[in-house]
C-alpha atoms as a PDB file:
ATOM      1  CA  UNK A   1      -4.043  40.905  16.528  1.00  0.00           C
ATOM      2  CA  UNK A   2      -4.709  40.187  12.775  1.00  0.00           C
ATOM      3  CA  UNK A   3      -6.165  36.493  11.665  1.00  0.00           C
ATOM      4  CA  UNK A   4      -4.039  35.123   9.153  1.00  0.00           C
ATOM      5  CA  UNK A   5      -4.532  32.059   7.051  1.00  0.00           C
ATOM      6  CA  UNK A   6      -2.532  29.637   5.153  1.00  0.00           C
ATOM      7  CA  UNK A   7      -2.110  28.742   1.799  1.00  0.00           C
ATOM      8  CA  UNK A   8      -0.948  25.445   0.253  1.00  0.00           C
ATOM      9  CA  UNK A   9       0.488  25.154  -3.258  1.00  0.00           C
ATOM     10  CA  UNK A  10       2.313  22.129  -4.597  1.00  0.00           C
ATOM     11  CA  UNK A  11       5.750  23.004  -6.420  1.00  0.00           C
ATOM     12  CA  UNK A  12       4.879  20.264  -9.011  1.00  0.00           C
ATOM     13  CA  UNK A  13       2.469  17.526  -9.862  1.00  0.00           C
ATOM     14  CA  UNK A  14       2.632  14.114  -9.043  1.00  0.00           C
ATOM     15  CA  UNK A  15       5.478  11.758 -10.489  1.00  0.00           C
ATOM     16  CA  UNK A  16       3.162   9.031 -12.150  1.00  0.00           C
ATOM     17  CA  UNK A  17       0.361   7.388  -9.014  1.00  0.00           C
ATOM     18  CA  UNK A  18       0.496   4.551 -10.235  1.00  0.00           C
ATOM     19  CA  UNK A  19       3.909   3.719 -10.201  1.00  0.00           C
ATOM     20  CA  UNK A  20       4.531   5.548  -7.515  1.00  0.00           C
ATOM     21  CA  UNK A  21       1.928   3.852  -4.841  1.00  0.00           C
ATOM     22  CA  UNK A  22       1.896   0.307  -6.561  1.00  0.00           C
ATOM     23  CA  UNK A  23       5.949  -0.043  -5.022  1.00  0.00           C
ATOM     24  CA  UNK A  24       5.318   1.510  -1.591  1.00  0.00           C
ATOM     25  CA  UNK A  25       2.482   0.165  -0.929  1.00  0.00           C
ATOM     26  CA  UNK A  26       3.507  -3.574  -1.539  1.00  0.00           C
ATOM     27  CA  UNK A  27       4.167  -4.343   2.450  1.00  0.00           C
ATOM     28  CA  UNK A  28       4.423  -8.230   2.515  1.00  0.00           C
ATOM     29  CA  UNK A  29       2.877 -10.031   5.436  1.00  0.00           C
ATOM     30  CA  UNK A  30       4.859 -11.923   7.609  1.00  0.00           C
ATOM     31  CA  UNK A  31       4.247 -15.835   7.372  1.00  0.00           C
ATOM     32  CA  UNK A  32       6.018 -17.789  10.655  1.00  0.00           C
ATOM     33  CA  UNK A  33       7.549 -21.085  10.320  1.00  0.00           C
ATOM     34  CA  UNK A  34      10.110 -23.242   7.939  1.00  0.00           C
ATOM     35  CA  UNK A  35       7.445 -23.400   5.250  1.00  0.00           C
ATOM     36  CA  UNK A  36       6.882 -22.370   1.749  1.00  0.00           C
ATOM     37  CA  UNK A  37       4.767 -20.095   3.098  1.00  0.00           C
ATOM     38  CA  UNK A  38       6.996 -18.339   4.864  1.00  0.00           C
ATOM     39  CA  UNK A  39       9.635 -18.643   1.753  1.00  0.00           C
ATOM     40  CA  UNK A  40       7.126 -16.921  -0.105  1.00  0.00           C
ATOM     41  CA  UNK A  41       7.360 -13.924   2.468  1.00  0.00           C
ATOM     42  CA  UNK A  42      10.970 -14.003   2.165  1.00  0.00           C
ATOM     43  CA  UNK A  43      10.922 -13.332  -1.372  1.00  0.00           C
ATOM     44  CA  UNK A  44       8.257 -10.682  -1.180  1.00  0.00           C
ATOM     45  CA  UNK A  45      10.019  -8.640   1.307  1.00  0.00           C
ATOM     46  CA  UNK A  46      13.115  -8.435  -0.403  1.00  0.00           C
ATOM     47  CA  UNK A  47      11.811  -6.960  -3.041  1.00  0.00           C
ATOM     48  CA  UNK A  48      11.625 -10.015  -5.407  1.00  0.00           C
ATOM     49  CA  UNK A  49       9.279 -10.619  -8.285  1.00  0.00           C
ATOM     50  CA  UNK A  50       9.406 -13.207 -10.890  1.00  0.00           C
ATOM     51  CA  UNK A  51       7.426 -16.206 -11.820  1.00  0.00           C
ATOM     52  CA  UNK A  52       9.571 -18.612 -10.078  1.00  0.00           C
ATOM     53  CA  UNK A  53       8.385 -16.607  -6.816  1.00  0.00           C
ATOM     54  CA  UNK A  54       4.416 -16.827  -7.425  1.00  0.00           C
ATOM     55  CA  UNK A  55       4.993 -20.391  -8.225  1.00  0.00           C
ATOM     56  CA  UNK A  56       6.485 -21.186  -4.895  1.00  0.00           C
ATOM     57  CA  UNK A  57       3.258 -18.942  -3.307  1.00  0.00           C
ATOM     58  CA  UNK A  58       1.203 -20.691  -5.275  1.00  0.00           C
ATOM     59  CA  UNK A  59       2.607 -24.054  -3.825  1.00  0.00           C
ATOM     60  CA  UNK A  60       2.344 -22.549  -0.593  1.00  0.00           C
ATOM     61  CA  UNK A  61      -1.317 -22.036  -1.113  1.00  0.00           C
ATOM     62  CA  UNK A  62      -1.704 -25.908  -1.992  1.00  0.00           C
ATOM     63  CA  UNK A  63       0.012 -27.080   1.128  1.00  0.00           C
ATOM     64  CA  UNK A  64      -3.364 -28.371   3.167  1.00  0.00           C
ATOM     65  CA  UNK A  65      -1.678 -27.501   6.347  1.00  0.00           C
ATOM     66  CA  UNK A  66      -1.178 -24.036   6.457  1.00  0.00           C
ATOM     67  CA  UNK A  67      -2.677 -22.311   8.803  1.00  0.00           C
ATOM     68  CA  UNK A  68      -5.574 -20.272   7.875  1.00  0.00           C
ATOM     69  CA  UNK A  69      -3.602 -17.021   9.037  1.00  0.00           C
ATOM     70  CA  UNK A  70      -0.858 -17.913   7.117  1.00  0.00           C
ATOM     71  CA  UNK A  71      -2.985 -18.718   3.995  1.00  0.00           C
ATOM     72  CA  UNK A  72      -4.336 -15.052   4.442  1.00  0.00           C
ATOM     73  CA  UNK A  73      -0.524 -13.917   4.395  1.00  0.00           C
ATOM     74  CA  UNK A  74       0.502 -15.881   1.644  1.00  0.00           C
ATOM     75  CA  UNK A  75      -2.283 -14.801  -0.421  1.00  0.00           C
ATOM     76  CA  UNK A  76      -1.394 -11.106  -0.022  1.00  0.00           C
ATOM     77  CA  UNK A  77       1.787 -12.395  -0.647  1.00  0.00           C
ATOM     78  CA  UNK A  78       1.333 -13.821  -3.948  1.00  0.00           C
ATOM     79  CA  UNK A  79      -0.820 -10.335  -4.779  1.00  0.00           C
ATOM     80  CA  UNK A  80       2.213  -8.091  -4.148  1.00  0.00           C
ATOM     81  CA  UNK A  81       4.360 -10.251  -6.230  1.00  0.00           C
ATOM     82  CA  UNK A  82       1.561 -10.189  -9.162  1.00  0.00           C
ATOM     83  CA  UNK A  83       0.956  -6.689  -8.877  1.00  0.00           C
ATOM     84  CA  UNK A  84       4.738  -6.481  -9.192  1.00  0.00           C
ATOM     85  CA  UNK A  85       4.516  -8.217 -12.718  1.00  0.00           C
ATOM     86  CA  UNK A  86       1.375  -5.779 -13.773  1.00  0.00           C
ATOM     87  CA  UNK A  87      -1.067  -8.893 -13.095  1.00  0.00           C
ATOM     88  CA  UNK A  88      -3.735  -6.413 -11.100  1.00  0.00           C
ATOM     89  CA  UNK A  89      -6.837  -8.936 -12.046  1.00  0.00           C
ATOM     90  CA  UNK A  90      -5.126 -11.699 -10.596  1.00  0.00           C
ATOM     91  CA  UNK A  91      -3.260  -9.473  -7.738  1.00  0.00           C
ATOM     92  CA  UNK A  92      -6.783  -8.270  -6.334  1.00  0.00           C
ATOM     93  CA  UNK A  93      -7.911 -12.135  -7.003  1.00  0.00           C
ATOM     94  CA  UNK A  94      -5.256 -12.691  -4.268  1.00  0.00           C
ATOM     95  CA  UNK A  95      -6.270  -9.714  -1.795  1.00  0.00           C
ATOM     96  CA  UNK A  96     -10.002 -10.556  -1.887  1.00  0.00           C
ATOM     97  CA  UNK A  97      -9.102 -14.398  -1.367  1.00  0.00           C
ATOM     98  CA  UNK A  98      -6.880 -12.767   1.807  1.00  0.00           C
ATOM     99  CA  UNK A  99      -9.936 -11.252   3.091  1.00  0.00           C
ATOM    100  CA  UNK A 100     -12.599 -13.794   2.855  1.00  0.00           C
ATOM    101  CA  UNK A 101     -10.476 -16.017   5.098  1.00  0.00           C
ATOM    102  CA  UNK A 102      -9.659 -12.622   7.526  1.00  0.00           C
ATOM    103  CA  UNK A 103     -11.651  -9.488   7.098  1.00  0.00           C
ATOM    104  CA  UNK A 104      -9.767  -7.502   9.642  1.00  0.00           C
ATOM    105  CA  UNK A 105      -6.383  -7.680   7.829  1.00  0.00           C
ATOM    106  CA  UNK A 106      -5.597  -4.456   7.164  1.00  0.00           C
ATOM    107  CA  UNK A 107      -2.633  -4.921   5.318  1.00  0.00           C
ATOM    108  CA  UNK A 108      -5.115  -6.638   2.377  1.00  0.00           C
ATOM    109  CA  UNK A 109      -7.084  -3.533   2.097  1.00  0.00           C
ATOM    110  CA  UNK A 110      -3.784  -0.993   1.889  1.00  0.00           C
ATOM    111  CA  UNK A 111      -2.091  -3.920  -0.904  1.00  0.00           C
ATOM    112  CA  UNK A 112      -5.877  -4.036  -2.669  1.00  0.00           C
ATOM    113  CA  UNK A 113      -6.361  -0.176  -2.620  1.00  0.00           C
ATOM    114  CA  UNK A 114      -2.598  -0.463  -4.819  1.00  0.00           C
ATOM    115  CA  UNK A 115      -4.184  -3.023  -7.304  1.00  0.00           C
ATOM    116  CA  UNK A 116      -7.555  -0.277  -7.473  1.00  0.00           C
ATOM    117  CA  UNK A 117      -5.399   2.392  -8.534  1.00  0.00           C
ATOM    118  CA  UNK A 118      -3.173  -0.068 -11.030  1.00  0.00           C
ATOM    119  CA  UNK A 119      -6.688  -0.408 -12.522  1.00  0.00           C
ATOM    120  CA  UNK A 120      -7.787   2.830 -13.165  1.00  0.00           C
ATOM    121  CA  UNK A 121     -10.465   3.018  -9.760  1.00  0.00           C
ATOM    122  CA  UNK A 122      -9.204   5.592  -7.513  1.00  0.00           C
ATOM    123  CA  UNK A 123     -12.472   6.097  -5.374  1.00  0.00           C
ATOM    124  CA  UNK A 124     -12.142   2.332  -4.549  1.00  0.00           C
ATOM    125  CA  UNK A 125      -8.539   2.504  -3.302  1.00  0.00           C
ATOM    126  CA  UNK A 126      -9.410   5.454  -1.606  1.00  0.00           C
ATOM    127  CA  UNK A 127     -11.808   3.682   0.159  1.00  0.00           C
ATOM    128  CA  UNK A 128      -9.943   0.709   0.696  1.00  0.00           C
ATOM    129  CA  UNK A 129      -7.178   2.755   2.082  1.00  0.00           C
ATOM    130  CA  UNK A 130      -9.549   4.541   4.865  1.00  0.00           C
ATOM    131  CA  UNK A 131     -10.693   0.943   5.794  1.00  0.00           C
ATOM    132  CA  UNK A 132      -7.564   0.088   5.898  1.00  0.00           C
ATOM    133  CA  UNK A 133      -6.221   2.843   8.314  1.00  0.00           C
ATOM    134  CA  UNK A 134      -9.028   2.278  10.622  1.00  0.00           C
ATOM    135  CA  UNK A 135      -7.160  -1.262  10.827  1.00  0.00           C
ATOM    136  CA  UNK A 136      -4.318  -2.152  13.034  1.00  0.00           C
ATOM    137  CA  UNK A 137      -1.404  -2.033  10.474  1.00  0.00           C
ATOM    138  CA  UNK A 138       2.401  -3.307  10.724  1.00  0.00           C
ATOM    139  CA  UNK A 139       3.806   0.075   8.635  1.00  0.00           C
ATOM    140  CA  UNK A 140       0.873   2.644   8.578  1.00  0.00           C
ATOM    141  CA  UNK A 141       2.548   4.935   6.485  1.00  0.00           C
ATOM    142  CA  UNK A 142       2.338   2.784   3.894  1.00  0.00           C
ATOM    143  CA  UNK A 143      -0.892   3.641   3.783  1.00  0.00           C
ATOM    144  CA  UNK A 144      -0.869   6.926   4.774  1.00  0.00           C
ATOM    145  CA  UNK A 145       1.532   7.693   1.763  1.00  0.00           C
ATOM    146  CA  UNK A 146      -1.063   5.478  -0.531  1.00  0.00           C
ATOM    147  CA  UNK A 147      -4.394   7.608   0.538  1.00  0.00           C
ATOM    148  CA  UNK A 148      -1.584  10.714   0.232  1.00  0.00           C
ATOM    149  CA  UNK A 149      -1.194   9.766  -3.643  1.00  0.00           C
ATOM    150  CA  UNK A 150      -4.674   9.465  -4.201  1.00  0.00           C
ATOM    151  CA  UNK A 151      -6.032  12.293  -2.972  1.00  0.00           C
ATOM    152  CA  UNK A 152      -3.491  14.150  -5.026  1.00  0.00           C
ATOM    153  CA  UNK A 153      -4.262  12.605  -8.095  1.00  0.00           C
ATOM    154  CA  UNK A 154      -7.934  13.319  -7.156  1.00  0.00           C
ATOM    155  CA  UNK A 155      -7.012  17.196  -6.618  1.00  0.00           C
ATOM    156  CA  UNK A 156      -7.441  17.504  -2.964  1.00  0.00           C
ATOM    157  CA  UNK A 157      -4.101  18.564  -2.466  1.00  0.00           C
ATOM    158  CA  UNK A 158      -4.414  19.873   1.268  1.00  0.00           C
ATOM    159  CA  UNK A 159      -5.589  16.092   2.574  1.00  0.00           C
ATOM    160  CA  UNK A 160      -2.907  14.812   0.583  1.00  0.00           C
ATOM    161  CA  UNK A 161      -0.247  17.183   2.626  1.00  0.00           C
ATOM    162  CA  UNK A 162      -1.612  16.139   5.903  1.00  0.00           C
ATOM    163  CA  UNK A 163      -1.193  12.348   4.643  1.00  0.00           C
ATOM    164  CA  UNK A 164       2.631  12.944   3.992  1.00  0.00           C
ATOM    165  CA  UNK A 165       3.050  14.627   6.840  1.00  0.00           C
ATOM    166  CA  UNK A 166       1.819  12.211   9.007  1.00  0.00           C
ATOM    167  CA  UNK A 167       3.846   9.105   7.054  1.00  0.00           C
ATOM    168  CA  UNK A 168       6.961  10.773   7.241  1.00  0.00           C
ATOM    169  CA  UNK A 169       6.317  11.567  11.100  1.00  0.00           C
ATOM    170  CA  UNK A 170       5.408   7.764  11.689  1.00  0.00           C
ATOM    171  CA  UNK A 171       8.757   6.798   9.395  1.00  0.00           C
ATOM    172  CA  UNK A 172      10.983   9.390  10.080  1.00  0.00           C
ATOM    173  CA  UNK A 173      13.849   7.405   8.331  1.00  0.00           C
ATOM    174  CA  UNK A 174      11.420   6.993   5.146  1.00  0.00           C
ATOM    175  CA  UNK A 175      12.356   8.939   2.378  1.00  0.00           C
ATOM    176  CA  UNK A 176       9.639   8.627   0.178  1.00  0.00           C
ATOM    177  CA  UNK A 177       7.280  10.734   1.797  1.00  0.00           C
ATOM    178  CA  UNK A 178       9.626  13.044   2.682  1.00  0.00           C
ATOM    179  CA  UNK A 179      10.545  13.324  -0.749  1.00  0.00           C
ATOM    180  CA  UNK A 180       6.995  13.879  -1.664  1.00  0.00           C
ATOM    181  CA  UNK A 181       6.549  16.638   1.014  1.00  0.00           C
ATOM    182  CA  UNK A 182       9.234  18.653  -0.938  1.00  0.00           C
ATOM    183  CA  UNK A 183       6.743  19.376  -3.857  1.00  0.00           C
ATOM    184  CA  UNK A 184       4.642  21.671  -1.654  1.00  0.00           C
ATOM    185  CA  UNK A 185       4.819  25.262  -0.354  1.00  0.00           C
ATOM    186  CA  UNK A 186       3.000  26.293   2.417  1.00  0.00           C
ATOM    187  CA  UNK A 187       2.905  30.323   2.776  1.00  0.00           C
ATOM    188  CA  UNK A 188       0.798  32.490   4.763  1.00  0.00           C
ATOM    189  CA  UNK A 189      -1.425  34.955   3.638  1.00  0.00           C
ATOM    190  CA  UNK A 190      -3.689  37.618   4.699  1.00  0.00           C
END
């Protein structure tokens, strides 16, 4: 019986990381109650992005009697919708604000790892996105898909297979990293 081995080539390179993580990668955190707060969520998690929107987070933010959970939530919140609008400074303002009040939201360290690689610091969202996955998260292949970008655009191409493999089995329905997986070849040689 002959060993064999296997070989992994990607068809083509990556489609822009930045562009492509910063809009998966935005998973809003749900905010409970009739509140601005949870407005804000609303707005985040269909996809909306405007001024008007971090105004009303922002209002949120100023209402004394949100809970601190909330405030956590609202504050990733308002850093999705600011990465939206390319505000990273201000976006990982938002996510580090998140975490002082809650260090174990995992969901700030998957959004923050987008604003890293919006700013140039891959290593950093890399990081952020292992913390992260340690983490109990509400979509993990959201961050799967994230670390799967990076450690393309880093050149580790076989961890970055094994990423999108494991996002699109978590979200079969998901297309994106599905869509991703299609760029690679994996053939067996010797």
């Amino acid at each position: 019986m002959s060993s064999s081995t296997w070989r992994l080539s990607m068809v083509t390179g990556a489609f822009g990381l930045v562009a492509a993580f910063a809009i998966p990668a935005q998973a809003a955190t749900i905010v409970v109650g009739d509140n601005l707060g949870a407005s804000c969520f609303e707005a985040v998690d269909s996809g909306k992005s405007s001024a008007w929107v971090d105004d009303m987070c922002t209002e949120a933010l100023d209402d004394v009697m949100l809970a601190e959970r909330d405030r956590a939530a609202t504050h990733i919140n308002r850093g999705i919708v600011r990465l939206r609008l390319g505000r990273s400074d201000d976006a990982m303002a938002d996510f580090n604000a998140a975490l002082e009040i809650d260090p174990t939201l995992g969901d700030a360290f998957t959004n923050r790892a987008a604003a890293h690689v919006a700013m140039g610091d891959l290593q950093a969202a890399l990081d952020d996105l292992n913390v992260a996955l340690g983490m109990k998260l509400e979509r993990p292949e959201v961050a799967y898909l994230g670390r799967a970008m990076v450690l393309e655009d880093m050149g580790r191409v076989k961890e970055a297979y094994y990423d999108y493999r494991h996002a699109a089995e978590l979200a079969p329905e998901w297309d994106a990293p599905r869509i991703e997986l299609t760029r690679y070849r994996v053939q067996r040689s010797g």
